[in-house]
C-alpha atoms as a PDB file:
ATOM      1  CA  UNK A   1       0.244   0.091  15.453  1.00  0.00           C
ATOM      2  CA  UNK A   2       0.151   2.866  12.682  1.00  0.00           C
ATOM      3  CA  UNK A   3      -1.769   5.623  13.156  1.00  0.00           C
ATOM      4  CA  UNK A   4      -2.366   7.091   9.635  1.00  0.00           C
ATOM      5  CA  UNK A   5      -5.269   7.193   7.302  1.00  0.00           C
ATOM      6  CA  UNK A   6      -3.184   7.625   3.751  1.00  0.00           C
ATOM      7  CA  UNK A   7      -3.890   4.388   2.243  1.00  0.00           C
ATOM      8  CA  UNK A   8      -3.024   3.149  -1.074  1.00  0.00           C
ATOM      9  CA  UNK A   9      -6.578   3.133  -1.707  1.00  0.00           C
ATOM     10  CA  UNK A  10      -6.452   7.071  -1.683  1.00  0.00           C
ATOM     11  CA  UNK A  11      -3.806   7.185  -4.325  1.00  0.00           C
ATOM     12  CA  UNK A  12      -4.145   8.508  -8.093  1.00  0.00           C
ATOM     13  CA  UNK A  13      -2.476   6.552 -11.268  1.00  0.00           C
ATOM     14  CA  UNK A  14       0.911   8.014 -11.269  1.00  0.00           C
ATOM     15  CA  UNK A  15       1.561   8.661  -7.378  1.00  0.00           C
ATOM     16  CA  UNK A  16       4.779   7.093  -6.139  1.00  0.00           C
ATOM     17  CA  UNK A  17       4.016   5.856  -2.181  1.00  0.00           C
ATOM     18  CA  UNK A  18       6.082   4.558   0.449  1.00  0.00           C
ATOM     19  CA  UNK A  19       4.747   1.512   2.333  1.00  0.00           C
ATOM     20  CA  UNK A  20       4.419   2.206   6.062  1.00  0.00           C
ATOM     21  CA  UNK A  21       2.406  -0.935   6.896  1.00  0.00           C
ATOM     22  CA  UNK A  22      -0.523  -3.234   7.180  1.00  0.00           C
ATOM     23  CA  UNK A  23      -3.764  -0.814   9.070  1.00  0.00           C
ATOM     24  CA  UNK A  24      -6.000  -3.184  11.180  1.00  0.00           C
ATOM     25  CA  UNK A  25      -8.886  -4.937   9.932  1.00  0.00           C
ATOM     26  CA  UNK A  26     -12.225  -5.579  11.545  1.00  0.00           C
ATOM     27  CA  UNK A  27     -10.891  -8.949  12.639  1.00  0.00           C
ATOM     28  CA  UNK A  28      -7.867  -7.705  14.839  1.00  0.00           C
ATOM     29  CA  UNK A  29      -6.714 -10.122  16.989  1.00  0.00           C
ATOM     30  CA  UNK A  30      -7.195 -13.606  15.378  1.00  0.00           C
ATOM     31  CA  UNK A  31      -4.093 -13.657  13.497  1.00  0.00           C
ATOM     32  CA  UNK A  32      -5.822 -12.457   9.806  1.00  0.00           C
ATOM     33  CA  UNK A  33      -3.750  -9.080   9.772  1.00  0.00           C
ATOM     34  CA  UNK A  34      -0.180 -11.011  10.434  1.00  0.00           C
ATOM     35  CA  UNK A  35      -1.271 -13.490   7.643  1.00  0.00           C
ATOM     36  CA  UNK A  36      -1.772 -10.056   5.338  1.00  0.00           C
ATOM     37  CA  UNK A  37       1.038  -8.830   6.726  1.00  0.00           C
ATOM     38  CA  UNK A  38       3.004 -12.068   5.209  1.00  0.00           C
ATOM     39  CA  UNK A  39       0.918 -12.335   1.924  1.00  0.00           C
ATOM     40  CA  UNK A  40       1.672  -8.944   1.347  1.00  0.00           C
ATOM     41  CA  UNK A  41       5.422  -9.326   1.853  1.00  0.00           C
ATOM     42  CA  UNK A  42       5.498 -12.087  -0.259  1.00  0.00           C
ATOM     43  CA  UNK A  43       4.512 -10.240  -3.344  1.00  0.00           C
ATOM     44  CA  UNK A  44       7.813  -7.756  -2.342  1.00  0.00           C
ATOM     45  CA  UNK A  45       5.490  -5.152  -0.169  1.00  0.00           C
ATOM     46  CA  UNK A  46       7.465  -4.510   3.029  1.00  0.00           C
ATOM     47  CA  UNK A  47       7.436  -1.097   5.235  1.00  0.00           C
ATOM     48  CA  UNK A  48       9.995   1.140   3.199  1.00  0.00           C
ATOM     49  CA  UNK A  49       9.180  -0.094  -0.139  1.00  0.00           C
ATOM     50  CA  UNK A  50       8.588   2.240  -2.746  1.00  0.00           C
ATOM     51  CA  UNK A  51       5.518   1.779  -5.206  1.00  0.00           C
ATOM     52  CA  UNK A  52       3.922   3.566  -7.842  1.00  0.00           C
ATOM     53  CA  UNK A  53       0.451   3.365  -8.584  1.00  0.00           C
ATOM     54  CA  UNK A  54      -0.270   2.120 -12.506  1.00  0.00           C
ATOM     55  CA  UNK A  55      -3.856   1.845 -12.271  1.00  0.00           C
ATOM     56  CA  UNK A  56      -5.919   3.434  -9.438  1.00  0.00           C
ATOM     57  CA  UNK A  57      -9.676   2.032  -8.748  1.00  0.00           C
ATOM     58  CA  UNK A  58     -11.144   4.786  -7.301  1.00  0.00           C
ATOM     59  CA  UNK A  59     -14.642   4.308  -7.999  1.00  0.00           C
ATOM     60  CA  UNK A  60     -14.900   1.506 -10.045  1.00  0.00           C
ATOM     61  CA  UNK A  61     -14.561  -2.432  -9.210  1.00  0.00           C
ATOM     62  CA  UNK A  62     -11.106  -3.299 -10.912  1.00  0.00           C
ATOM     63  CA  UNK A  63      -8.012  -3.880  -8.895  1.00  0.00           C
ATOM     64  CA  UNK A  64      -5.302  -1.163  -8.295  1.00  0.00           C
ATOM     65  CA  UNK A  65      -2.016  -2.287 -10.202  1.00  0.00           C
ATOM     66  CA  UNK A  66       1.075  -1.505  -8.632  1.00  0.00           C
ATOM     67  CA  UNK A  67       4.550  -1.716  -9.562  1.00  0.00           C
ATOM     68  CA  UNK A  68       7.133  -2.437  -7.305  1.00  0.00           C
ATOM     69  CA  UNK A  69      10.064  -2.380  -8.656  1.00  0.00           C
ATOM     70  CA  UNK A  70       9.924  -4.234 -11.831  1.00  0.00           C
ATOM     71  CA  UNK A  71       6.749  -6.668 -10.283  1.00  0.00           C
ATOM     72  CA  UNK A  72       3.536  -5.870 -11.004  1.00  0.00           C
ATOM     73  CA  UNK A  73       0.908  -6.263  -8.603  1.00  0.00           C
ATOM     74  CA  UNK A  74      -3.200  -6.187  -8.514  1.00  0.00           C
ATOM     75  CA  UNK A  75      -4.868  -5.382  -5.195  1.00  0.00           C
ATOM     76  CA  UNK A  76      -8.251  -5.678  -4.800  1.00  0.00           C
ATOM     77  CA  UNK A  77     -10.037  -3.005  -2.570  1.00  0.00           C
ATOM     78  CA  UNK A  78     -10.278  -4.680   0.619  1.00  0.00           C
ATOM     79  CA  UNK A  79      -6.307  -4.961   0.440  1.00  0.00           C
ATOM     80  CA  UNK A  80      -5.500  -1.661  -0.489  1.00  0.00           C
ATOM     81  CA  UNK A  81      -7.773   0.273   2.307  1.00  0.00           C
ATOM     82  CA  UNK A  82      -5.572  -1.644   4.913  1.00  0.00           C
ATOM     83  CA  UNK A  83      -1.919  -0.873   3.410  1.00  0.00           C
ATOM     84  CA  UNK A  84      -0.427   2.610   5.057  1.00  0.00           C
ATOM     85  CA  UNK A  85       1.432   4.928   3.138  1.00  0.00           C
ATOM     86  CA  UNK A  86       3.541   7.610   3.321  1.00  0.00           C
ATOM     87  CA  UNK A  87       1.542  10.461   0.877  1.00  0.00           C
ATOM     88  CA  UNK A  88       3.334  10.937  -2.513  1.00  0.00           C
ATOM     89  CA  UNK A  89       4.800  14.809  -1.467  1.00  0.00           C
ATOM     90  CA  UNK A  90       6.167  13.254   1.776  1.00  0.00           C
ATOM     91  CA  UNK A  91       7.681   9.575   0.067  1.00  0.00           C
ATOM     92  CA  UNK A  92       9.754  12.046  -2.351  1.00  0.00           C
ATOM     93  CA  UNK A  93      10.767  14.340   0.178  1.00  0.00           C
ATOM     94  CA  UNK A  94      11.732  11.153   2.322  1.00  0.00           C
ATOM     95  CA  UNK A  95      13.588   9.431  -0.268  1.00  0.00           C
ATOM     96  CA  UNK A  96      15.776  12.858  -1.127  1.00  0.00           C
ATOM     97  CA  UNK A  97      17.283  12.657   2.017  1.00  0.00           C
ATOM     98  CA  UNK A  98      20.878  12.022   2.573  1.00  0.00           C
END
């Protein structure tokens, strides 16, 4: 299970993330986060993938867009709390090493 609280929810338009995972959701244990889990890699996001955040929602209704790679993605809020990131400083720092 990961154990963080950076979400992609917490990000800023502009912040580059790495995907650590799919958090649990209130209904843990009846299958809904493995469905997430396989929704979300469907749309290409998979631990290790690098995203960058085009539009952020913090405090309004609209979806987060996200690119990954050249796909685009909107995320509604719900979804976004529950994916685990590595924090912007640390997903560069990450990806610079050898």
């Amino acid at each position: 299970m990961i154990s963080t609280t950076d979400t992609v929810a917490q990000l800023r338009s502009g912040d580059e993330a790495t995907m650590l995972g799919v958090l649990p959701g209130n209904a843990s244990g009846n299958g809904a986060d493995d469905l997430l889990a396989n929704r979300l890699a469907g749309m290409g996001l998979l631990p290790g993938v690098r995203m960058v955040v085009l539009r952020g929602a913090s405090g309004t209704a609209r979806p987060t867009l996200l690119a990954v790679g050249e796909t685009r993605i909107a995320l509604a809020r719900e979804i976004v709390n529950r994916i685990a990131v590595v924090p912007p400083r640390t997903a560069k720092s990450v990806a610079d090493r050898p």
